[in-house]
PDB file of N, CA and C in Angstrom:
ATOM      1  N   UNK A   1      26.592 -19.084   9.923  1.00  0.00           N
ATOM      2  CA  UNK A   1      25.500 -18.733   9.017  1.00  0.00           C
ATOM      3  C   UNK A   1      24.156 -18.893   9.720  1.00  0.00           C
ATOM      4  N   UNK A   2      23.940 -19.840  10.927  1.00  0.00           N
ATOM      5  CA  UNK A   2      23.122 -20.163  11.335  1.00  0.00           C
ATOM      6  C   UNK A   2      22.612 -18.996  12.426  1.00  0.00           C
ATOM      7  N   UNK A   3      23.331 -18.108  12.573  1.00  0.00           N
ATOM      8  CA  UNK A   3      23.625 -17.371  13.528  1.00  0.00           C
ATOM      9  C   UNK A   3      22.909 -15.630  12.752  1.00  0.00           C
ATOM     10  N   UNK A   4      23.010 -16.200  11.994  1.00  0.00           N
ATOM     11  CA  UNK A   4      22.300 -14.583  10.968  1.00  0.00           C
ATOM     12  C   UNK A   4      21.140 -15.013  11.033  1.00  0.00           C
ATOM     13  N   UNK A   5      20.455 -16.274  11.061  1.00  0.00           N
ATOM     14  CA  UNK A   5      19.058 -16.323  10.579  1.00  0.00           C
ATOM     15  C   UNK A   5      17.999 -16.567  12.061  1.00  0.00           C
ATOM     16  N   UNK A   6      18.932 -16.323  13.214  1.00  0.00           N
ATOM     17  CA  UNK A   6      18.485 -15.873  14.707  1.00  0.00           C
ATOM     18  C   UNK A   6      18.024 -14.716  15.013  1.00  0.00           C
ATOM     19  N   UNK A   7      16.875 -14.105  15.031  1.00  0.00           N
ATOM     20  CA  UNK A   7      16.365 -12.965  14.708  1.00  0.00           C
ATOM     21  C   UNK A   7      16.401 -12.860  16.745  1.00  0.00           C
ATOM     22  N   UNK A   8      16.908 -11.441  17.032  1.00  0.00           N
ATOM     23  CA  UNK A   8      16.623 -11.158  18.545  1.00  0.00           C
ATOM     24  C   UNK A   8      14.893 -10.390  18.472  1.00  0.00           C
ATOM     25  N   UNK A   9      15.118 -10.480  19.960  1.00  0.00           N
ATOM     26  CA  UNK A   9      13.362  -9.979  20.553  1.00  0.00           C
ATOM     27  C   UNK A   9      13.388  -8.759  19.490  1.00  0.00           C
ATOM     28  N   UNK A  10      14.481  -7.420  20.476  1.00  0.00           N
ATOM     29  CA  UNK A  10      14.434  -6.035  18.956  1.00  0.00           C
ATOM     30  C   UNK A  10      14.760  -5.957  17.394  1.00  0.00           C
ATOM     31  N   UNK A  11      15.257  -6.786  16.387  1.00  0.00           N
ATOM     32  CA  UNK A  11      15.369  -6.664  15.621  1.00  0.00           C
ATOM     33  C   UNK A  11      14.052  -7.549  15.223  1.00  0.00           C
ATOM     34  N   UNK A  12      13.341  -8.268  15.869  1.00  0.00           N
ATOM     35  CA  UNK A  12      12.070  -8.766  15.288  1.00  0.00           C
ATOM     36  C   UNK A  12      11.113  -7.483  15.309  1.00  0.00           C
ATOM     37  N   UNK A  13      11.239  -6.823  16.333  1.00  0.00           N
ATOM     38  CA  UNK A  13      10.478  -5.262  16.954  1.00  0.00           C
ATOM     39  C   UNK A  13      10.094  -4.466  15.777  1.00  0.00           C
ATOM     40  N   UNK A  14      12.067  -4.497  15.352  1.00  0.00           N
ATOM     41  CA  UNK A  14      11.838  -3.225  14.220  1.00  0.00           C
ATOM     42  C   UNK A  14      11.431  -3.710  13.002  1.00  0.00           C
ATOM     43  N   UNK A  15      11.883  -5.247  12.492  1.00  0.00           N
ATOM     44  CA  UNK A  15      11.612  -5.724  11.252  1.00  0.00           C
ATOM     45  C   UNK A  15       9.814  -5.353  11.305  1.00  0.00           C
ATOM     46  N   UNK A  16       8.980  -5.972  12.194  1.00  0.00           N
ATOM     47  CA  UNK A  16       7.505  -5.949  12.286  1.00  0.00           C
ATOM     48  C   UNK A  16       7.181  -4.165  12.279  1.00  0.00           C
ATOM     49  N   UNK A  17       8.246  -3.450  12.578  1.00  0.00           N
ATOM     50  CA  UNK A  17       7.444  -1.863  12.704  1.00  0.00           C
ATOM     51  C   UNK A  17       7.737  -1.621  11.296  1.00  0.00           C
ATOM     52  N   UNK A  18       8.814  -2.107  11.051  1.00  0.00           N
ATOM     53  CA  UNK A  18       8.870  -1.358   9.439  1.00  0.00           C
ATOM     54  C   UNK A  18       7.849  -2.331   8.507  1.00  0.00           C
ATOM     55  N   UNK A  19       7.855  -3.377   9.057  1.00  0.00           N
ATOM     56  CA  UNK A  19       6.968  -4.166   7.609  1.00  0.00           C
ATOM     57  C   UNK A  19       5.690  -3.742   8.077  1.00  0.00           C
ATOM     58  N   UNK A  20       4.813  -3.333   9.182  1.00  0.00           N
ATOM     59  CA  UNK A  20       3.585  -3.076   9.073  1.00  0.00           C
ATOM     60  C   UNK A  20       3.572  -1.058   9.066  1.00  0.00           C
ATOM     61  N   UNK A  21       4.426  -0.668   8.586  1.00  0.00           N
ATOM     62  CA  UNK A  21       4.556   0.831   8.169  1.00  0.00           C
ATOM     63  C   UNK A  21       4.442   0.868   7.080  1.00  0.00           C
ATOM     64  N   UNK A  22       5.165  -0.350   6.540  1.00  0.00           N
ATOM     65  CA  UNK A  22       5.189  -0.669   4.769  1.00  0.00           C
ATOM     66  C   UNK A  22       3.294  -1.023   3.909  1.00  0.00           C
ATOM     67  N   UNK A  23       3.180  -1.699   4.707  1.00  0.00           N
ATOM     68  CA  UNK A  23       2.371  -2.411   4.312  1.00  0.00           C
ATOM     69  C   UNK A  23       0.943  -1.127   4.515  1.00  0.00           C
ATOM     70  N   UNK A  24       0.962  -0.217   5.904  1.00  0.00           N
ATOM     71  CA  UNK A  24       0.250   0.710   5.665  1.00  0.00           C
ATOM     72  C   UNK A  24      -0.005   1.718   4.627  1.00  0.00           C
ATOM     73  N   UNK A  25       1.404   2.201   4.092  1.00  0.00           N
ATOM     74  CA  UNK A  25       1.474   2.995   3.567  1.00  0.00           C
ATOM     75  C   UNK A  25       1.296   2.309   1.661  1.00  0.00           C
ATOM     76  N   UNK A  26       1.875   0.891   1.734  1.00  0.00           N
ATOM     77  CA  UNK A  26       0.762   0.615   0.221  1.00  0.00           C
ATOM     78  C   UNK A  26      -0.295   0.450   0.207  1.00  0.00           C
ATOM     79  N   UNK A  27      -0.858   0.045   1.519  1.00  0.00           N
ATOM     80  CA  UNK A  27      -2.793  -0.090   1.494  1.00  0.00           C
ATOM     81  C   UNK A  27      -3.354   1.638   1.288  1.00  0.00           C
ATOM     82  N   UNK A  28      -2.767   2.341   1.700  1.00  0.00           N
ATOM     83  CA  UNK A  28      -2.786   3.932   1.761  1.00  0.00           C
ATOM     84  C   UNK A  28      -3.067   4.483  -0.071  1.00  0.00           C
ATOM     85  N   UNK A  29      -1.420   4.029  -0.456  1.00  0.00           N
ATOM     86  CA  UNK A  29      -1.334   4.060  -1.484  1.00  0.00           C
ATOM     87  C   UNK A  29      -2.640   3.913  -2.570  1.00  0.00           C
ATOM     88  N   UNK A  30      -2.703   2.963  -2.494  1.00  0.00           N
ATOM     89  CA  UNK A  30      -3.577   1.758  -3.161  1.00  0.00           C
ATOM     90  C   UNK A  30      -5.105   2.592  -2.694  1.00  0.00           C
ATOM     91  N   UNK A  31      -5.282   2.621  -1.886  1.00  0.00           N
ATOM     92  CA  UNK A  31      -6.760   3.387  -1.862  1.00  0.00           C
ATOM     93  C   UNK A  31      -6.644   4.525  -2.248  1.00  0.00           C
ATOM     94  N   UNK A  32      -5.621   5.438  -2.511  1.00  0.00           N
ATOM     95  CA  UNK A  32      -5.774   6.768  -3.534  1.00  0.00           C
ATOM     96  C   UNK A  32      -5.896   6.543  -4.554  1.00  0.00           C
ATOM     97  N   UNK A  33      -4.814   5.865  -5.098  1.00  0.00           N
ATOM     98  CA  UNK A  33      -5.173   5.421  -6.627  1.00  0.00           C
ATOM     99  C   UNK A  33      -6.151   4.869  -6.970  1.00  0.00           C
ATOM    100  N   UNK A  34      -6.452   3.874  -6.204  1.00  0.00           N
ATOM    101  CA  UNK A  34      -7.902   3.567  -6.861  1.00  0.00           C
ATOM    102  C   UNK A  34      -9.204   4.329  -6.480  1.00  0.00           C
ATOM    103  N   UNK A  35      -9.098   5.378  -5.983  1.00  0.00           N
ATOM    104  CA  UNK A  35     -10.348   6.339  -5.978  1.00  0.00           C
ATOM    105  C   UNK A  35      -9.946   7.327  -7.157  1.00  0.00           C
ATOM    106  N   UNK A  36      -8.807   7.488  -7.081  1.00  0.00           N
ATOM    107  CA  UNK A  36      -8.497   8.141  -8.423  1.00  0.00           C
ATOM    108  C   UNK A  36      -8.615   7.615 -10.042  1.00  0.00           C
ATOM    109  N   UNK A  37      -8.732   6.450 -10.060  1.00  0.00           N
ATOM    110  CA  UNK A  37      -8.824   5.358 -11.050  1.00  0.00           C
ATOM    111  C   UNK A  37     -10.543   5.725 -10.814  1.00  0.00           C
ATOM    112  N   UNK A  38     -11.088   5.354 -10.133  1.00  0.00           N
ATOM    113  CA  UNK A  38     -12.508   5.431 -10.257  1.00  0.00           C
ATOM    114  C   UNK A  38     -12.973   6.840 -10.520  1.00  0.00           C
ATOM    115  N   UNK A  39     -12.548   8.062 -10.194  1.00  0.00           N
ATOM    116  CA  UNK A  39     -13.256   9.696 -10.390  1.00  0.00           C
ATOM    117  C   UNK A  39     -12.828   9.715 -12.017  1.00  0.00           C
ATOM    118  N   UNK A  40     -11.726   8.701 -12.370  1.00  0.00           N
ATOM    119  CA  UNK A  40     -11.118   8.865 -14.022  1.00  0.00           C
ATOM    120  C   UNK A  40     -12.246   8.580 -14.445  1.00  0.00           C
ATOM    121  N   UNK A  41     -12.246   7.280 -14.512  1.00  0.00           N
ATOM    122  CA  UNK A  41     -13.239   6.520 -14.953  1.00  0.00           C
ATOM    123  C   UNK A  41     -14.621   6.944 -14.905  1.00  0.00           C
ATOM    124  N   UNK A  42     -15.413   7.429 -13.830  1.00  0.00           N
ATOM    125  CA  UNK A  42     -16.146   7.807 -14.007  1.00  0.00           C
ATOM    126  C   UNK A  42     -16.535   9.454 -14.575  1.00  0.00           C
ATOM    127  N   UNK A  43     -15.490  10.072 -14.078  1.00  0.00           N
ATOM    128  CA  UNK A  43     -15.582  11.451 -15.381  1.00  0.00           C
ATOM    129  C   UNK A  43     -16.037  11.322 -16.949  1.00  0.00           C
ATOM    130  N   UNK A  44     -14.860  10.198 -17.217  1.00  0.00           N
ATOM    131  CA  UNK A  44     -14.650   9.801 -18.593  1.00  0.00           C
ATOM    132  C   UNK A  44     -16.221   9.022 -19.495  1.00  0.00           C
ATOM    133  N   UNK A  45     -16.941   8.582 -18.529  1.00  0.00           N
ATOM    134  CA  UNK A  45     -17.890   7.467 -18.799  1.00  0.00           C
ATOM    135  C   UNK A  45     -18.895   8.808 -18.856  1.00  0.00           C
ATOM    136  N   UNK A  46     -19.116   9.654 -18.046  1.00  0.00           N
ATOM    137  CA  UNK A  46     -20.222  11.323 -18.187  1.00  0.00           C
ATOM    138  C   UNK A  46     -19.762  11.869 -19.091  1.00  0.00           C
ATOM    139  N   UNK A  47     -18.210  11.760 -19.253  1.00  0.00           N
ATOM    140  CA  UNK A  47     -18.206  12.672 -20.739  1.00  0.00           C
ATOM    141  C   UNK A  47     -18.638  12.497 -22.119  1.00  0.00           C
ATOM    142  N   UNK A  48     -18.581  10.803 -21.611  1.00  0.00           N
ATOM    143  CA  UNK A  48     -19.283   9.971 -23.207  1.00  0.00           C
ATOM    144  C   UNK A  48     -20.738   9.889 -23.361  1.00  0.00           C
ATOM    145  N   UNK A  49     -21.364   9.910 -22.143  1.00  0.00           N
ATOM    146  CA  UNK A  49     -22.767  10.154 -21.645  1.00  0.00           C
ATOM    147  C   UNK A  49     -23.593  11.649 -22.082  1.00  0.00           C
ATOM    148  N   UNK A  50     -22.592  12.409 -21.400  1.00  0.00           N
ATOM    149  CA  UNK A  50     -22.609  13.879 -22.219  1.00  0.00           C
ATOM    150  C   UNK A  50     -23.010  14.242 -23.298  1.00  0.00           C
ATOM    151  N   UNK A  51     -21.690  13.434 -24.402  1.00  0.00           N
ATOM    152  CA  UNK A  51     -21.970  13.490 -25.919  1.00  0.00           C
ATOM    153  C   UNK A  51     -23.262  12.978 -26.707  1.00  0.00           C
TER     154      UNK A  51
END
């Protein structure tokens, strides 16, 4: 059991390429939506402004 939790040089390689691919692609994420959350929001706030 002790022997699974021995990470080699390449499987540390790929664990770190995929977790900082991951992690790009929710910071990615995350800044669309929230520019999209904000053009909502602020549409919505001119439309009440509007009225």
């Amino acid at each position: 059991m002790l022997e699974y939790f021995v990470v080699t040089g390449f499987e540390s390689r790929v664990f770190r390429f995929c977790f900082s691919a991951l992690w790009v692609y929710s910071v990615s994420w995350f800044g669309t939506s929230y520019r999209v959350f904000i053009l909502i929001v602020w549409s919505f706030r001119k439309g009440i402004v509007g009225k």
